[in-house]
C-alpha atoms as a PDB file:
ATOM      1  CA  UNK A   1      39.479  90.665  20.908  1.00  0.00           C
ATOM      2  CA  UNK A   2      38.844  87.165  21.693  1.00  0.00           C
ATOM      3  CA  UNK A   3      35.199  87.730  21.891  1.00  0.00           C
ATOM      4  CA  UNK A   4      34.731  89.593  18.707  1.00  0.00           C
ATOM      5  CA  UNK A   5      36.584  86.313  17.200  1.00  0.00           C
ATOM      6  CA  UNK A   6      33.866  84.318  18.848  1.00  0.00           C
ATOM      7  CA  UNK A   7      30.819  86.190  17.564  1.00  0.00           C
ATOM      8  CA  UNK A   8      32.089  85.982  14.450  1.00  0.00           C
ATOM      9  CA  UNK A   9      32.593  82.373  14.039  1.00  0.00           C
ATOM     10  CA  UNK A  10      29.243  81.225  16.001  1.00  0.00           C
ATOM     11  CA  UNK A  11      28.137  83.852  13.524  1.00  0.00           C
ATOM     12  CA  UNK A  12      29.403  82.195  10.707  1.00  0.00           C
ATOM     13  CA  UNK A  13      28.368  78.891  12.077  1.00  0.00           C
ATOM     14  CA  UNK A  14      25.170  79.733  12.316  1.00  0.00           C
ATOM     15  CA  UNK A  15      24.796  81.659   8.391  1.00  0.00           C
ATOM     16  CA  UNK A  16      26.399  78.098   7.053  1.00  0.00           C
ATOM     17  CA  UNK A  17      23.687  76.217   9.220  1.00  0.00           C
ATOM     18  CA  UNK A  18      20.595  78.015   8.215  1.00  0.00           C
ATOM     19  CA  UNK A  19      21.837  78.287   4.591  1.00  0.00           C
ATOM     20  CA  UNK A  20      22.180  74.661   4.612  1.00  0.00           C
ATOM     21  CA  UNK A  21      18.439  74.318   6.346  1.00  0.00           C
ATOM     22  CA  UNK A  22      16.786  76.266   3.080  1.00  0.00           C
ATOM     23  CA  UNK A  23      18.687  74.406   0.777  1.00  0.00           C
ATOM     24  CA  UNK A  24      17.581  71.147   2.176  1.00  0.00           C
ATOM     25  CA  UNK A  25      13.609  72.591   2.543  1.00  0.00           C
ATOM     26  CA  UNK A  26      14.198  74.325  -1.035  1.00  0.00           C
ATOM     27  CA  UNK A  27      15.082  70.920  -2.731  1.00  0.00           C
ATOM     28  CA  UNK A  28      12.372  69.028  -0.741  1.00  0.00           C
ATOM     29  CA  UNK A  29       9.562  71.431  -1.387  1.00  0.00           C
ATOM     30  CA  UNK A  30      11.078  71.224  -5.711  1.00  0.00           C
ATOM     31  CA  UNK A  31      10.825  67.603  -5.315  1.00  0.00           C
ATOM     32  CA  UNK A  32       6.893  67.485  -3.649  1.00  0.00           C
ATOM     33  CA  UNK A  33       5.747  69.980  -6.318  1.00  0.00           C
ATOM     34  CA  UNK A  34       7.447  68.080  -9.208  1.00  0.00           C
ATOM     35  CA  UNK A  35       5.450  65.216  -7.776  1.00  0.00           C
ATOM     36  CA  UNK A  36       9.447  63.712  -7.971  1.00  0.00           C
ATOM     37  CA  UNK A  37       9.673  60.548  -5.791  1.00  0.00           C
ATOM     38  CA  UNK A  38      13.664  60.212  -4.670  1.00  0.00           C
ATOM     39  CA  UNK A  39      13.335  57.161  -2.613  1.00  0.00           C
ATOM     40  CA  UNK A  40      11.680  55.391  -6.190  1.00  0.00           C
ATOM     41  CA  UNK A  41      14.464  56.936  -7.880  1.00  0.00           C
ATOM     42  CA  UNK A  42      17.385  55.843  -5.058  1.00  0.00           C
ATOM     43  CA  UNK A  43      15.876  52.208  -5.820  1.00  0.00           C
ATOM     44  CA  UNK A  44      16.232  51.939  -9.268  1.00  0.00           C
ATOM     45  CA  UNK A  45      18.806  54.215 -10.137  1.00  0.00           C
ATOM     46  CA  UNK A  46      21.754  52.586 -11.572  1.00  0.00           C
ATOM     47  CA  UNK A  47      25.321  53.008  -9.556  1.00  0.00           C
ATOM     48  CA  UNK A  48      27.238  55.658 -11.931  1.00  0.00           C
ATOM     49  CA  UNK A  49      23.680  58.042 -11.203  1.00  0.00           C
ATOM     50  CA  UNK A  50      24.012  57.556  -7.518  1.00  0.00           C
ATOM     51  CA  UNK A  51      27.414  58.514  -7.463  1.00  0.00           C
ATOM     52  CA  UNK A  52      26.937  61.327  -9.479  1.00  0.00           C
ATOM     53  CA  UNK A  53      24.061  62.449  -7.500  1.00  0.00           C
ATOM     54  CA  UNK A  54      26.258  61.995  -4.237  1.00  0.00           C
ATOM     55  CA  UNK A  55      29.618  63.964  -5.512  1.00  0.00           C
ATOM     56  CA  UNK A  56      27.467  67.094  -6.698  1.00  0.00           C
ATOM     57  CA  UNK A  57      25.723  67.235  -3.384  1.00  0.00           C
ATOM     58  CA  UNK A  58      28.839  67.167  -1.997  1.00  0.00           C
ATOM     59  CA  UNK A  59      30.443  69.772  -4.342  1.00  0.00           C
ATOM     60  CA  UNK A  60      27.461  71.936  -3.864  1.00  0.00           C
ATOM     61  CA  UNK A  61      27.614  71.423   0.177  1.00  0.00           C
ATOM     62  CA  UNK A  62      31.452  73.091   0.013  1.00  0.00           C
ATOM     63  CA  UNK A  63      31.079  75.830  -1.962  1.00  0.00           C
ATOM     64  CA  UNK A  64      27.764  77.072  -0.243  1.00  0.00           C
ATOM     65  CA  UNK A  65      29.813  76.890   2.761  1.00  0.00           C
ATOM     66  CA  UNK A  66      32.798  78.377   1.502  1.00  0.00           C
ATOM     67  CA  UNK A  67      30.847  81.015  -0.080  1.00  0.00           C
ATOM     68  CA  UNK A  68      29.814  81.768   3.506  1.00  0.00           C
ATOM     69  CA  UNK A  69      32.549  81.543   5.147  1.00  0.00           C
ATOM     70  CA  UNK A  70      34.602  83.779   2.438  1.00  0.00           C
ATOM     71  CA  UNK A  71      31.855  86.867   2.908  1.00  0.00           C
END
């Protein structure tokens, strides 16, 4: 029993990992067709942007992972 509860989280583990991988090369690869320069951006940005910016990632990070983790 234990090892079926093993599988299933390095299973899980690993889903949230590569979903996470091709979200991170989806937004990248957006960004370089765009032609959309985020370190320019980072630099200028005011601080209410950045924030912004950094609490949707965040949002976004949790419920891809709890979408993952709930299938």
């Amino acid at each position: 029993m234990t090892d079926i509860i093993l599988i299933s989280t390095l299973l899980k583990l690993g889903l949230s990992l590569l979903a996470f991988a091709c979200a991170w090369g989806g937004l990248r690869l957006f960004d370089i067709v765009t032609g959309f320069d985020f370190k320019n951006w980072i630099k200028h940005a005011d601080h209410r942007s950045i924030s912004n910016y950094l609490g949707f990632r965040q949002l976004a990070i949790c419920i891809l992972f709890g979408l993952i983790l709930s299938s």
